[in-house]
PDB file of N, CA and C in Angstrom:
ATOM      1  N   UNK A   1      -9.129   7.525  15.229  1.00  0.00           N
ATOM      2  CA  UNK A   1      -9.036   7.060  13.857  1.00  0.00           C
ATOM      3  C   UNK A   1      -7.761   6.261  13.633  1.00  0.00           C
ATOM      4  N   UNK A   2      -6.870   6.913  13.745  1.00  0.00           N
ATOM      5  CA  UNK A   2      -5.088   6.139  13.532  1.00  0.00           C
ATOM      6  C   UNK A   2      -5.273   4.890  14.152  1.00  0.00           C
ATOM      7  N   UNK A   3      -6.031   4.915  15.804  1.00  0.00           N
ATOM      8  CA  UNK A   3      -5.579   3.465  16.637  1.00  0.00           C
ATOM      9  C   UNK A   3      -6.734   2.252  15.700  1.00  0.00           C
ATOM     10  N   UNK A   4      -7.877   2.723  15.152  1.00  0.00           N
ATOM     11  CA  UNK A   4      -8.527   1.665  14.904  1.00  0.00           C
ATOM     12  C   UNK A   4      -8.053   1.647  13.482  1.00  0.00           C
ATOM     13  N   UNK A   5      -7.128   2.142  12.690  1.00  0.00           N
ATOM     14  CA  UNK A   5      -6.297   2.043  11.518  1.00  0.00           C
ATOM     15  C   UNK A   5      -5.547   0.782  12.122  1.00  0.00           C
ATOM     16  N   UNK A   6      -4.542   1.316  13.137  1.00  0.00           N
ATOM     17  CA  UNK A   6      -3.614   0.061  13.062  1.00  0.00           C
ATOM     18  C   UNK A   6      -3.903  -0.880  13.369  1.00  0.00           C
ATOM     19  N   UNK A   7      -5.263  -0.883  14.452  1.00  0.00           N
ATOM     20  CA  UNK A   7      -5.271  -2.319  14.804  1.00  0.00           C
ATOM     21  C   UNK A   7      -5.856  -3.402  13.946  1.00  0.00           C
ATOM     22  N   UNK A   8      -6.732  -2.868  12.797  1.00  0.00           N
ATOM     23  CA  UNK A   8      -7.016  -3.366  11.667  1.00  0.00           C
ATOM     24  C   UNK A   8      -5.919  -3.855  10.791  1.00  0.00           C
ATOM     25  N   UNK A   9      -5.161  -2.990  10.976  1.00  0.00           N
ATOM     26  CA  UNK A   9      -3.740  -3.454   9.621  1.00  0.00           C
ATOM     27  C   UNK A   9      -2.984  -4.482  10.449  1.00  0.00           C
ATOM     28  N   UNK A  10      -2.909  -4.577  11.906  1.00  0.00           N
ATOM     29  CA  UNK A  10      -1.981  -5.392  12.674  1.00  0.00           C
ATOM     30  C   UNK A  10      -3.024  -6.633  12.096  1.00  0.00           C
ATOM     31  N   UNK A  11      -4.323  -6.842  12.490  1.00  0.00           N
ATOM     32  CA  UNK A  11      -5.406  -7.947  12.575  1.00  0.00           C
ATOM     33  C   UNK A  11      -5.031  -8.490  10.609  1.00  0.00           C
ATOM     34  N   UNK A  12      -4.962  -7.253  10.063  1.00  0.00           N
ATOM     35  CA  UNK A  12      -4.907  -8.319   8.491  1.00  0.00           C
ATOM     36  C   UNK A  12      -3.380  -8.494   8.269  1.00  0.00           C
ATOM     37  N   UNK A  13      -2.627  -8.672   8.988  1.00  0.00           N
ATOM     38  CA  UNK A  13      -0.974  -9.215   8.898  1.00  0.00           C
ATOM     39  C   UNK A  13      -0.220  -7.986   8.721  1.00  0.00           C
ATOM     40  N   UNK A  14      -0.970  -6.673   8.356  1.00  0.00           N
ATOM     41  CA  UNK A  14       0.318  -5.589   7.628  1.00  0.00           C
ATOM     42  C   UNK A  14       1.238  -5.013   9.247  1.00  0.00           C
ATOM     43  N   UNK A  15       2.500  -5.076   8.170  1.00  0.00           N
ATOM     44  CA  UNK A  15       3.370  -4.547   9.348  1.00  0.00           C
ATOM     45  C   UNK A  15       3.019  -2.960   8.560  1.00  0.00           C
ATOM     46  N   UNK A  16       3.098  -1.428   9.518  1.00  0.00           N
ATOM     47  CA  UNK A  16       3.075  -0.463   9.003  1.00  0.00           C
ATOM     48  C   UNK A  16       3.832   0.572   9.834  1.00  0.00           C
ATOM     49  N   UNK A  17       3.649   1.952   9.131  1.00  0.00           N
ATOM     50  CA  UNK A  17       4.637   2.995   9.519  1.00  0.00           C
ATOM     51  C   UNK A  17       3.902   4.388   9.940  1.00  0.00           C
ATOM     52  N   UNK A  18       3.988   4.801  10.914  1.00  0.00           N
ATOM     53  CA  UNK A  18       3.404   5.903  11.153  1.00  0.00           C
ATOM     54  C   UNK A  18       3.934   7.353  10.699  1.00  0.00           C
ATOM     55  N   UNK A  19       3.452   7.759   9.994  1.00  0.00           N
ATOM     56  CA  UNK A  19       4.112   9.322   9.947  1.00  0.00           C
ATOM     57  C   UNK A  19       3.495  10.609  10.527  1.00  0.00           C
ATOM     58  N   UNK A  20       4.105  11.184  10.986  1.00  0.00           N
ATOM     59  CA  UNK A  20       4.073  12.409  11.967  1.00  0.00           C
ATOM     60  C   UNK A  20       3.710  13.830  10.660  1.00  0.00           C
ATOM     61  N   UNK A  21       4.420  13.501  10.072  1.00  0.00           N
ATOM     62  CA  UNK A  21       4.172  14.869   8.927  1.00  0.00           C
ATOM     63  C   UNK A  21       4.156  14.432   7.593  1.00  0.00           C
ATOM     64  N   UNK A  22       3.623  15.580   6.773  1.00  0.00           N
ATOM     65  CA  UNK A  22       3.783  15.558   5.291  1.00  0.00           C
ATOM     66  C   UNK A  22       5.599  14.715   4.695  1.00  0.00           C
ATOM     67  N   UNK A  23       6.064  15.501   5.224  1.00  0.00           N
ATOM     68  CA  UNK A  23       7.883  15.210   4.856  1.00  0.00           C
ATOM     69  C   UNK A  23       7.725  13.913   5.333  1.00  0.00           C
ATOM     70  N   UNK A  24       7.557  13.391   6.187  1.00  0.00           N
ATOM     71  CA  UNK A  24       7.939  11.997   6.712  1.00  0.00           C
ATOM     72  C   UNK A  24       7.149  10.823   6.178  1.00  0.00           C
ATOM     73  N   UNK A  25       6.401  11.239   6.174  1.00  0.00           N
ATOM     74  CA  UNK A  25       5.296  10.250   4.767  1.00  0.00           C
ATOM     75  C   UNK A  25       5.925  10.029   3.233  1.00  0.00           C
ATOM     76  N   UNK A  26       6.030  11.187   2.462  1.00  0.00           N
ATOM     77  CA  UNK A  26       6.672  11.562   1.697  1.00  0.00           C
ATOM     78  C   UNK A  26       8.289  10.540   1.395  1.00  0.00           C
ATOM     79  N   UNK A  27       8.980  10.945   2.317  1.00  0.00           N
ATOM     80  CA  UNK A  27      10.322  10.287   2.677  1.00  0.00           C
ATOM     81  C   UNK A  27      10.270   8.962   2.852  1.00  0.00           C
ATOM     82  N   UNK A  28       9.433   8.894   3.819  1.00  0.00           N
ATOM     83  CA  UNK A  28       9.300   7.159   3.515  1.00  0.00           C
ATOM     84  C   UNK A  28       8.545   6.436   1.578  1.00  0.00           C
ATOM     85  N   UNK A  29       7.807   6.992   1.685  1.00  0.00           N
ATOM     86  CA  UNK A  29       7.020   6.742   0.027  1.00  0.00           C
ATOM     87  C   UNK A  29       8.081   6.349  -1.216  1.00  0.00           C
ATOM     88  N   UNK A  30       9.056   7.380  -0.650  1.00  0.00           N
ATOM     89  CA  UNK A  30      10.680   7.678  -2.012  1.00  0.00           C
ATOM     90  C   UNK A  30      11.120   6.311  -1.408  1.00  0.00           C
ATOM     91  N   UNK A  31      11.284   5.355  -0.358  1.00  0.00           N
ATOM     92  CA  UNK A  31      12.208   4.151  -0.578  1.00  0.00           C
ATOM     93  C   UNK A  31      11.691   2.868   0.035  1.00  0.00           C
ATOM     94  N   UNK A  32      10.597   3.237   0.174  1.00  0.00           N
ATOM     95  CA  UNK A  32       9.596   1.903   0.287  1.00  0.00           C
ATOM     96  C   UNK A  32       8.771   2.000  -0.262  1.00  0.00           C
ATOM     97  N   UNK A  33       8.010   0.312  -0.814  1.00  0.00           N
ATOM     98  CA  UNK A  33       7.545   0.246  -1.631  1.00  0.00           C
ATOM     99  C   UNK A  33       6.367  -0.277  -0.728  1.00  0.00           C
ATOM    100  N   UNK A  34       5.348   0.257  -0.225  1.00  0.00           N
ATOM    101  CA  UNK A  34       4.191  -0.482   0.793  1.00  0.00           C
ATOM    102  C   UNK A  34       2.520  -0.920  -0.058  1.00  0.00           C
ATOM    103  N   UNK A  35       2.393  -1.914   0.349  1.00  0.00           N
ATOM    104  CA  UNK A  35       1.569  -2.954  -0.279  1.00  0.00           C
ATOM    105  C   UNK A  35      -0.191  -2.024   0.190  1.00  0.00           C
ATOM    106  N   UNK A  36      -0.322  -1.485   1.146  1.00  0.00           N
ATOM    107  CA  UNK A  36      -1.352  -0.678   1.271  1.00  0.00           C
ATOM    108  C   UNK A  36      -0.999   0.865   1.944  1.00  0.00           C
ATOM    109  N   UNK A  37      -1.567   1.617   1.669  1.00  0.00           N
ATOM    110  CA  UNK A  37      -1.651   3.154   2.450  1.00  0.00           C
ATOM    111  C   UNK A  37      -2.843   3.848   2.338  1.00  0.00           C
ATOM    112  N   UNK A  38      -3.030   3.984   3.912  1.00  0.00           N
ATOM    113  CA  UNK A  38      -4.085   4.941   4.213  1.00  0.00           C
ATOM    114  C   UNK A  38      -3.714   6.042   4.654  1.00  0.00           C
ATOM    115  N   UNK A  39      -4.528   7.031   3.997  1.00  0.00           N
ATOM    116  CA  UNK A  39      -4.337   8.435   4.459  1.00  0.00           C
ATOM    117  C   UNK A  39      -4.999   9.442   4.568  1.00  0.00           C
ATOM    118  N   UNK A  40      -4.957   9.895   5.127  1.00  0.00           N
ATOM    119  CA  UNK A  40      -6.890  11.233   5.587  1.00  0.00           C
ATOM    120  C   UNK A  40      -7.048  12.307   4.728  1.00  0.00           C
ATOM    121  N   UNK A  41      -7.605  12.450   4.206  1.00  0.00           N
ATOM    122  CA  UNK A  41      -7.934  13.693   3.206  1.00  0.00           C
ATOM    123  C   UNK A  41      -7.608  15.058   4.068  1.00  0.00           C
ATOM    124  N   UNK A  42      -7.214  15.385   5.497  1.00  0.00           N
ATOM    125  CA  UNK A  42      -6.912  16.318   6.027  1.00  0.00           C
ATOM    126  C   UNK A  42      -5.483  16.056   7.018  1.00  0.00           C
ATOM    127  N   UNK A  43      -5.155  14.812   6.409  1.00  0.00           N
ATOM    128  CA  UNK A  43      -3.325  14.652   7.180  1.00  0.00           C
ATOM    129  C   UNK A  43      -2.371  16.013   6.849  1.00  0.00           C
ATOM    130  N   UNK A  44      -2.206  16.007   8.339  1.00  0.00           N
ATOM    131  CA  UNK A  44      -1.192  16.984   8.686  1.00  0.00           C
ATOM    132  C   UNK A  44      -1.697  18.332   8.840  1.00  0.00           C
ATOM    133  N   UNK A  45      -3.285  18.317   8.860  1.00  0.00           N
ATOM    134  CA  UNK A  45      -3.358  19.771   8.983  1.00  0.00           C
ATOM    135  C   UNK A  45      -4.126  20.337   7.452  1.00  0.00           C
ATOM    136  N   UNK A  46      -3.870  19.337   6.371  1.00  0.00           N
ATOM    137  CA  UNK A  46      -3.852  19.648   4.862  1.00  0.00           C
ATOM    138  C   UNK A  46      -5.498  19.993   4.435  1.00  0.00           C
ATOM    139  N   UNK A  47      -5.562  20.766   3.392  1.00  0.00           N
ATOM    140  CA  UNK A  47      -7.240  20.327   2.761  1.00  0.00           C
ATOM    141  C   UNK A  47      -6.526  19.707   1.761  1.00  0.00           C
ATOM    142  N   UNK A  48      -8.103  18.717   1.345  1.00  0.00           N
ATOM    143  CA  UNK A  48      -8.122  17.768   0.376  1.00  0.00           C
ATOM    144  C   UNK A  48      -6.621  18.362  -0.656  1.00  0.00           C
ATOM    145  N   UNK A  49      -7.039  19.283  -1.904  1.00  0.00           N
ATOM    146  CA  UNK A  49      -6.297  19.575  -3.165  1.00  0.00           C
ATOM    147  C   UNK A  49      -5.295  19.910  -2.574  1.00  0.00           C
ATOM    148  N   UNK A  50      -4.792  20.399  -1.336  1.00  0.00           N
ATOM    149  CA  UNK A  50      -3.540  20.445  -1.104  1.00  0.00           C
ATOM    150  C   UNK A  50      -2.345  19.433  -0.204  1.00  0.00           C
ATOM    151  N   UNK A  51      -3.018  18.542   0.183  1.00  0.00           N
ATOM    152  CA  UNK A  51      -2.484  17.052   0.780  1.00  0.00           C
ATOM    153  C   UNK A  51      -1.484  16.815  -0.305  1.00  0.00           C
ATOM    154  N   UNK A  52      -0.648  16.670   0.159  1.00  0.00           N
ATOM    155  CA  UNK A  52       1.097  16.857  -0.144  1.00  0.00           C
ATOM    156  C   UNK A  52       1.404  15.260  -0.804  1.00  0.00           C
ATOM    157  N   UNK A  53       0.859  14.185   0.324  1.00  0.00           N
ATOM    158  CA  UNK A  53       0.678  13.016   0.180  1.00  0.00           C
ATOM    159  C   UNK A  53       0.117  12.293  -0.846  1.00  0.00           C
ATOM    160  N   UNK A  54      -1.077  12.809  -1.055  1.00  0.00           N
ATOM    161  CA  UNK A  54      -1.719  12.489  -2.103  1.00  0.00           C
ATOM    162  C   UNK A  54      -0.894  12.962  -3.498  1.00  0.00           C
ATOM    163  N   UNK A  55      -0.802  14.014  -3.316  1.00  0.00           N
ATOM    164  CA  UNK A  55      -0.431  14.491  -4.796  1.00  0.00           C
ATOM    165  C   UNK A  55       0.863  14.007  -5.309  1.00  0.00           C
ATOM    166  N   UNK A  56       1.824  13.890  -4.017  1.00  0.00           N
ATOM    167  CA  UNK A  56       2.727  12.961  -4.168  1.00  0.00           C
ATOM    168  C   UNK A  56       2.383  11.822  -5.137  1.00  0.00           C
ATOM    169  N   UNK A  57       1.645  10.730  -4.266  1.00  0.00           N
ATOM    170  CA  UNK A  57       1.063   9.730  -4.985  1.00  0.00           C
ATOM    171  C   UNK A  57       0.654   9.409  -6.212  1.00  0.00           C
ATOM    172  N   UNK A  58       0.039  10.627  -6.171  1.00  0.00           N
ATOM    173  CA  UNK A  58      -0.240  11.113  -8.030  1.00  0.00           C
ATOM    174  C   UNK A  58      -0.300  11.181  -8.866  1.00  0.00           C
ATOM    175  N   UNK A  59       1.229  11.646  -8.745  1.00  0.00           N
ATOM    176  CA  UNK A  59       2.232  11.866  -9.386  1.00  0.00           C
ATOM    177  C   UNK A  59       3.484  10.931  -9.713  1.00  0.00           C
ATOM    178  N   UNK A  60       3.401  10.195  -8.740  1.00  0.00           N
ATOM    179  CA  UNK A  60       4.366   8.888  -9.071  1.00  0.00           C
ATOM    180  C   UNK A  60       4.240   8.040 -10.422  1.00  0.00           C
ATOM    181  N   UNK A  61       4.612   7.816 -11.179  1.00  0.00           N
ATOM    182  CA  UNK A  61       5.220   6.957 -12.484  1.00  0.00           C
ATOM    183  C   UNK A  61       3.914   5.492 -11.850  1.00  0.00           C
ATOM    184  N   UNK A  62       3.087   5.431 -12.963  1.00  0.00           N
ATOM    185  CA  UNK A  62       1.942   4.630 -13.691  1.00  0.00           C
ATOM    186  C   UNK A  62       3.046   2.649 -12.736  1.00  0.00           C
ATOM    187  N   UNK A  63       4.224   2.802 -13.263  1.00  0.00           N
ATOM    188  CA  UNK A  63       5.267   1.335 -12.565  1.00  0.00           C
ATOM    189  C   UNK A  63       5.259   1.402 -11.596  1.00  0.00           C
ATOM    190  N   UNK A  64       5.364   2.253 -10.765  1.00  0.00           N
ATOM    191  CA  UNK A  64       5.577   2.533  -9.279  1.00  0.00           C
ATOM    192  C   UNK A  64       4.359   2.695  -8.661  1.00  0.00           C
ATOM    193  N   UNK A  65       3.038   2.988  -9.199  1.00  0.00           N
ATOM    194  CA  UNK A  65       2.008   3.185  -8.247  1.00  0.00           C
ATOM    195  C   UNK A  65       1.033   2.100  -8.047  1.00  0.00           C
ATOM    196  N   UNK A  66       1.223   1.107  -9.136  1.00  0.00           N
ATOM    197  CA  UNK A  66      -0.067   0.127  -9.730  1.00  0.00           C
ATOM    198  C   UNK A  66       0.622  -0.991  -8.311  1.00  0.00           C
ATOM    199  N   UNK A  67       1.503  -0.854  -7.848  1.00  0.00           N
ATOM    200  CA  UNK A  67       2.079  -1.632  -6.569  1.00  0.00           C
ATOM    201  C   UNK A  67       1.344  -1.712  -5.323  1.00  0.00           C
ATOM    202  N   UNK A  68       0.728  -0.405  -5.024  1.00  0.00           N
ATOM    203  CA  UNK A  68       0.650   0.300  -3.653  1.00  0.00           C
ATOM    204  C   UNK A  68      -1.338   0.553  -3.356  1.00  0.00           C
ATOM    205  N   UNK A  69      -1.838  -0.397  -2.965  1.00  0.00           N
ATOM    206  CA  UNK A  69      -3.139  -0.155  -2.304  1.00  0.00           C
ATOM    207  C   UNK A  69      -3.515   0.929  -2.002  1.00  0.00           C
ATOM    208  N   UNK A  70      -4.375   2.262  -2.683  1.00  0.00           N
ATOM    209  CA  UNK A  70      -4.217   3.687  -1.689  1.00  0.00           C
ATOM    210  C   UNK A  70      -5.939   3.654  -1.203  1.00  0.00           C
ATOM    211  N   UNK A  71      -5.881   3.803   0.185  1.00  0.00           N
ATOM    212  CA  UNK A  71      -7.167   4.024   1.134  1.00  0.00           C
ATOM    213  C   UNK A  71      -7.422   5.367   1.341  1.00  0.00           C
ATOM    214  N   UNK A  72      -8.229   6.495   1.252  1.00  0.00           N
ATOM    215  CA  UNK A  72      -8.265   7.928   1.422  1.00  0.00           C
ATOM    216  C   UNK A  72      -9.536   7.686   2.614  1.00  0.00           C
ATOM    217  N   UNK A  73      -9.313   8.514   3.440  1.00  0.00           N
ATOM    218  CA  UNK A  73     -10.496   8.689   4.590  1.00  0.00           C
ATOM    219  C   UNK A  73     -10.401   9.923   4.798  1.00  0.00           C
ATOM    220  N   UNK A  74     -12.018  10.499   5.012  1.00  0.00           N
ATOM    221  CA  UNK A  74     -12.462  11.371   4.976  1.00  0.00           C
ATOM    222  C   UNK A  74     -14.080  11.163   4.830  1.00  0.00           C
ATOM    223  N   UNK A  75     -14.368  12.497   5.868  1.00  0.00           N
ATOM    224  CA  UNK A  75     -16.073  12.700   6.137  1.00  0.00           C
ATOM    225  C   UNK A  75     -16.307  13.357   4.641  1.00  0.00           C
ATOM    226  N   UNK A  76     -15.688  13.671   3.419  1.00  0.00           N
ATOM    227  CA  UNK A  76     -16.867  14.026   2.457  1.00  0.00           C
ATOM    228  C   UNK A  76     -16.586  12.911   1.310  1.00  0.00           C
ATOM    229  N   UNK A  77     -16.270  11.932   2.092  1.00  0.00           N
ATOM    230  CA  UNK A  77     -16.399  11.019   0.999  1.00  0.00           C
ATOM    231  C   UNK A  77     -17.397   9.848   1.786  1.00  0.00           C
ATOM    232  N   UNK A  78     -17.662   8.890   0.448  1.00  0.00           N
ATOM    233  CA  UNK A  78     -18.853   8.019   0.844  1.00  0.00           C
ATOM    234  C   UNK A  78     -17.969   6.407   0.835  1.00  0.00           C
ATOM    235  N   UNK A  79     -18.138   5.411   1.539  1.00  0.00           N
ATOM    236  CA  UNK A  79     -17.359   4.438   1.498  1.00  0.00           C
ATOM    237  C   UNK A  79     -17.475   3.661   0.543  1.00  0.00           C
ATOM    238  N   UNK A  80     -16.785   3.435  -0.557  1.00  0.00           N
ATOM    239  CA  UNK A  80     -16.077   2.418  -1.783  1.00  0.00           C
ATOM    240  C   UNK A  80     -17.096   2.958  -2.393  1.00  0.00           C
ATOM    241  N   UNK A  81     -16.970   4.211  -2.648  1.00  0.00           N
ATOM    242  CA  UNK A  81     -17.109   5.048  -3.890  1.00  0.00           C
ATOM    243  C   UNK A  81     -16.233   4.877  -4.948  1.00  0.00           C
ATOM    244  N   UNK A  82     -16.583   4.313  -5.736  1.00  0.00           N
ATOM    245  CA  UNK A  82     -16.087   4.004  -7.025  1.00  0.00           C
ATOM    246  C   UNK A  82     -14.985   5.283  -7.749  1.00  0.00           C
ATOM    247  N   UNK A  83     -16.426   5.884  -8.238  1.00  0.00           N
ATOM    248  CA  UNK A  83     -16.082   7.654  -8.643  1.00  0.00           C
ATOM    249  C   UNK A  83     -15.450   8.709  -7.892  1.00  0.00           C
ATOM    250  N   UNK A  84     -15.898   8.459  -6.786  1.00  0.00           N
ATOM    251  CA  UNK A  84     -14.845   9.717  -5.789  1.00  0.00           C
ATOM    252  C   UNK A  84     -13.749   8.892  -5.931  1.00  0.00           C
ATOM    253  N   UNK A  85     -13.547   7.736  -5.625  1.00  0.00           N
ATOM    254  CA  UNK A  85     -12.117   7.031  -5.343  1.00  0.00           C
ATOM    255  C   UNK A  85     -11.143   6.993  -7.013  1.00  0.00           C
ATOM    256  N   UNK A  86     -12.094   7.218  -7.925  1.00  0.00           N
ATOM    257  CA  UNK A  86     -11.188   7.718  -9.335  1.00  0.00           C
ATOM    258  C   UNK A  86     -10.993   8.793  -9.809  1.00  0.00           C
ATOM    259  N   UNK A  87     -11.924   9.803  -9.061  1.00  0.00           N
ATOM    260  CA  UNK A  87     -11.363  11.377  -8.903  1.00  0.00           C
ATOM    261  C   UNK A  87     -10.487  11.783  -7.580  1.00  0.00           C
ATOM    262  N   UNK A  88      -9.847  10.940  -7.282  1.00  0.00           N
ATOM    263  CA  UNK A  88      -8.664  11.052  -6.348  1.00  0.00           C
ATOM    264  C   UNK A  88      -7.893  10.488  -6.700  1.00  0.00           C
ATOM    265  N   UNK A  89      -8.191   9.739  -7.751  1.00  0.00           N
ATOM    266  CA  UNK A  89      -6.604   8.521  -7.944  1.00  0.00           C
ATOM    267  C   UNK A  89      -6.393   7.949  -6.865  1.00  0.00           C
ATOM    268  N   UNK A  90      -7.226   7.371  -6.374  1.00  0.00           N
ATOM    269  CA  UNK A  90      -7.226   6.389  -4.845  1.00  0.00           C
ATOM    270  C   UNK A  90      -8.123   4.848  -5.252  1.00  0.00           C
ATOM    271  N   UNK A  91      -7.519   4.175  -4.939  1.00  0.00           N
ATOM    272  CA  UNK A  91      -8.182   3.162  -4.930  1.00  0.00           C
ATOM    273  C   UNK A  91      -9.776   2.708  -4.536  1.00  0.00           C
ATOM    274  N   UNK A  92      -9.543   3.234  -3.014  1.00  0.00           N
ATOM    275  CA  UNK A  92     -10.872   3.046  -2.016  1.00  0.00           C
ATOM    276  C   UNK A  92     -11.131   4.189  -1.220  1.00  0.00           C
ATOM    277  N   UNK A  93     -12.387   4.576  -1.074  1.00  0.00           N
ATOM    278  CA  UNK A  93     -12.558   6.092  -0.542  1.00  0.00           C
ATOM    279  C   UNK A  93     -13.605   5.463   1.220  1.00  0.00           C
ATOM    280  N   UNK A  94     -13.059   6.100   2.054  1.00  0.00           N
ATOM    281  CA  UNK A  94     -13.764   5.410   3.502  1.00  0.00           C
ATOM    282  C   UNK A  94     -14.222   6.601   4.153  1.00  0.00           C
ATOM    283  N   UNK A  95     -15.515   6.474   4.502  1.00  0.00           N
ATOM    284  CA  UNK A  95     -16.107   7.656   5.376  1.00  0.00           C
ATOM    285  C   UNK A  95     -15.979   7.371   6.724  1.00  0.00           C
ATOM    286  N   UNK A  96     -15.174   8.131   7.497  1.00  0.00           N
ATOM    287  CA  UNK A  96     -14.658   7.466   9.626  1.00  0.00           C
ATOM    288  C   UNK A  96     -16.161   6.677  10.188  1.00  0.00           C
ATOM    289  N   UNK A  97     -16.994   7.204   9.567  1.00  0.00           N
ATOM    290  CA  UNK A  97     -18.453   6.532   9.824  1.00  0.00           C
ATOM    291  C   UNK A  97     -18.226   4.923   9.919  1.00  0.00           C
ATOM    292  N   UNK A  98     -18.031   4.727   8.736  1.00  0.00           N
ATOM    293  CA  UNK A  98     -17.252   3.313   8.398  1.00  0.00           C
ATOM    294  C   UNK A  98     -15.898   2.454   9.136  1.00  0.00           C
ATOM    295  N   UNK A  99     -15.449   3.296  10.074  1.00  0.00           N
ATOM    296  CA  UNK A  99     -14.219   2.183   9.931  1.00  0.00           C
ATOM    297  C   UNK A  99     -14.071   1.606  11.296  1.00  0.00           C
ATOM    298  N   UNK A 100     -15.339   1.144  12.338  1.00  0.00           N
ATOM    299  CA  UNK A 100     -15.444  -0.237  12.722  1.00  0.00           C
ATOM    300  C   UNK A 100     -15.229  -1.318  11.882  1.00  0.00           C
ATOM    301  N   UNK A 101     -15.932  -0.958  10.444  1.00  0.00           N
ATOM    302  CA  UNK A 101     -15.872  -1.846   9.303  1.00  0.00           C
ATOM    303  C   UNK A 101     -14.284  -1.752   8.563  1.00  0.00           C
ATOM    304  N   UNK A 102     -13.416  -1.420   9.125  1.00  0.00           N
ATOM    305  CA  UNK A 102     -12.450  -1.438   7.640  1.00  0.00           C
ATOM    306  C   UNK A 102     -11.766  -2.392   7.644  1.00  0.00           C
ATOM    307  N   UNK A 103     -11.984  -3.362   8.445  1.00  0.00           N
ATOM    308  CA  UNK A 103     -11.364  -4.725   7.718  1.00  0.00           C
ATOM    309  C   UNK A 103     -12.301  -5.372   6.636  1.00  0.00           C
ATOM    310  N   UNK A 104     -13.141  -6.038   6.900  1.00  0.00           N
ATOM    311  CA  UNK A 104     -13.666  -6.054   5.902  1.00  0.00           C
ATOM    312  C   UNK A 104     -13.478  -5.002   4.449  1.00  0.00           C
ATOM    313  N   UNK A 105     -14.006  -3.784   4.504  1.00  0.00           N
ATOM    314  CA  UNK A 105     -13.923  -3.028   3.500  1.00  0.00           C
ATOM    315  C   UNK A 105     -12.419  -3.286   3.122  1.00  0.00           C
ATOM    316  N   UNK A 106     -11.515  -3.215   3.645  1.00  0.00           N
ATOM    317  CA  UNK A 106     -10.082  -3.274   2.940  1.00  0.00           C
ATOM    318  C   UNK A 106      -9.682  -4.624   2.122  1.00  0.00           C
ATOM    319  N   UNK A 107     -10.257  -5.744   2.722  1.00  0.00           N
ATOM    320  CA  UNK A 107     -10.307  -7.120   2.593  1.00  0.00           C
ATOM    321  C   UNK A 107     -11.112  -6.702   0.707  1.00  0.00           C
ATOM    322  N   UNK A 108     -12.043  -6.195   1.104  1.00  0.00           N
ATOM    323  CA  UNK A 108     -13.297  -5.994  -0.521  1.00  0.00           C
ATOM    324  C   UNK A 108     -12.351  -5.277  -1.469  1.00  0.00           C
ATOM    325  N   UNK A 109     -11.652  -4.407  -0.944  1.00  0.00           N
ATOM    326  CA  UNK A 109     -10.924  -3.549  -1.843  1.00  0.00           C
ATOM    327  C   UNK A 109     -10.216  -3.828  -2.353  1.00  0.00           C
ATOM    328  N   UNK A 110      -8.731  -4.419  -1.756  1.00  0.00           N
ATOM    329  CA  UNK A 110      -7.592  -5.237  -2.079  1.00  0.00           C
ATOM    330  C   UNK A 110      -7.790  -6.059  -3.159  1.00  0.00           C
ATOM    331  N   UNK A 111      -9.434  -6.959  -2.800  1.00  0.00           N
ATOM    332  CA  UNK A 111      -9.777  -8.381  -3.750  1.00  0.00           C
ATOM    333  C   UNK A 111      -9.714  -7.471  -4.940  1.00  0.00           C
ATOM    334  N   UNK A 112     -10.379  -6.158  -5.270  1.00  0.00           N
ATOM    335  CA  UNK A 112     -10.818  -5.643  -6.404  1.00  0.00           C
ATOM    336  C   UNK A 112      -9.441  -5.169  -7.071  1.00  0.00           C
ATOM    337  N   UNK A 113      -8.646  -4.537  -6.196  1.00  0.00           N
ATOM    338  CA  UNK A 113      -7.476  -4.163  -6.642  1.00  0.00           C
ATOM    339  C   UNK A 113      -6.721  -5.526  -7.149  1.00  0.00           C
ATOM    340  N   UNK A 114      -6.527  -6.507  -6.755  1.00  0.00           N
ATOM    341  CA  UNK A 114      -5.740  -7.564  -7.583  1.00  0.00           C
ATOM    342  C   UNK A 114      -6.181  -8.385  -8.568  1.00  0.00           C
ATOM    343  N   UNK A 115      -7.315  -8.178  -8.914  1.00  0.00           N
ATOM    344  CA  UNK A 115      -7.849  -8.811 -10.444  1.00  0.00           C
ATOM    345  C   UNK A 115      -7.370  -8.337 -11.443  1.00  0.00           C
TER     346      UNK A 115
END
């Protein structure tokens, strides 16, 4: 999953950051400001409502979040689900089924996110 993440984000120009844990995701989030983020509904070990990351995200100030592209992946979600992706406060919701496709899909998403 991660390698066909990056090589998608390398292929659409994004330079990106890998994080190893909750804290290090987190830590980076507090002083960069990144133009897209994907993140697994079970990073680090987490279930969904308790993903550290997410809720992080969340929770960030309405100025600070309307910046940041958020991608959630995960098998109980359905790809560019509208509704799951606004009962997560996520932008775009991707099922791993999907992500031969996630350039494209990210390409669809982004467009929707900047109107």
């Amino acid at each position: 999953t991660a390698e066909v993440v990056k090589a998608t984000l390398r292929e659409l120009g994004f330079k990106f950051h890998l994080a190893e844990t909750s804290e290090m995701a987190i830590e980076r989030l507090r002083y960069t400001n990144y133009d897209c983020i994907v993140v697994h509904e079970n990073f680090a070990g987490s279930l969904l409502r308790s993903n550290s990351v997410l809720n992080y995200l969340a929770a960030l100030p309405m100025a600070q979040r309307r910046y940041s592209f958020v991608c959630l992946v995960g098998p109980s979600f359905k790809t560019l689900d509208a509704m799951q992706a606004f009962a997560q406060s996520v932008h775009l919701t991707l099922n791993p089924a999907d992500l031969p496709n996630l350039g494209p899909i990210l390409k669809k998403g982004e467009a929707e996110f900047e109107q």
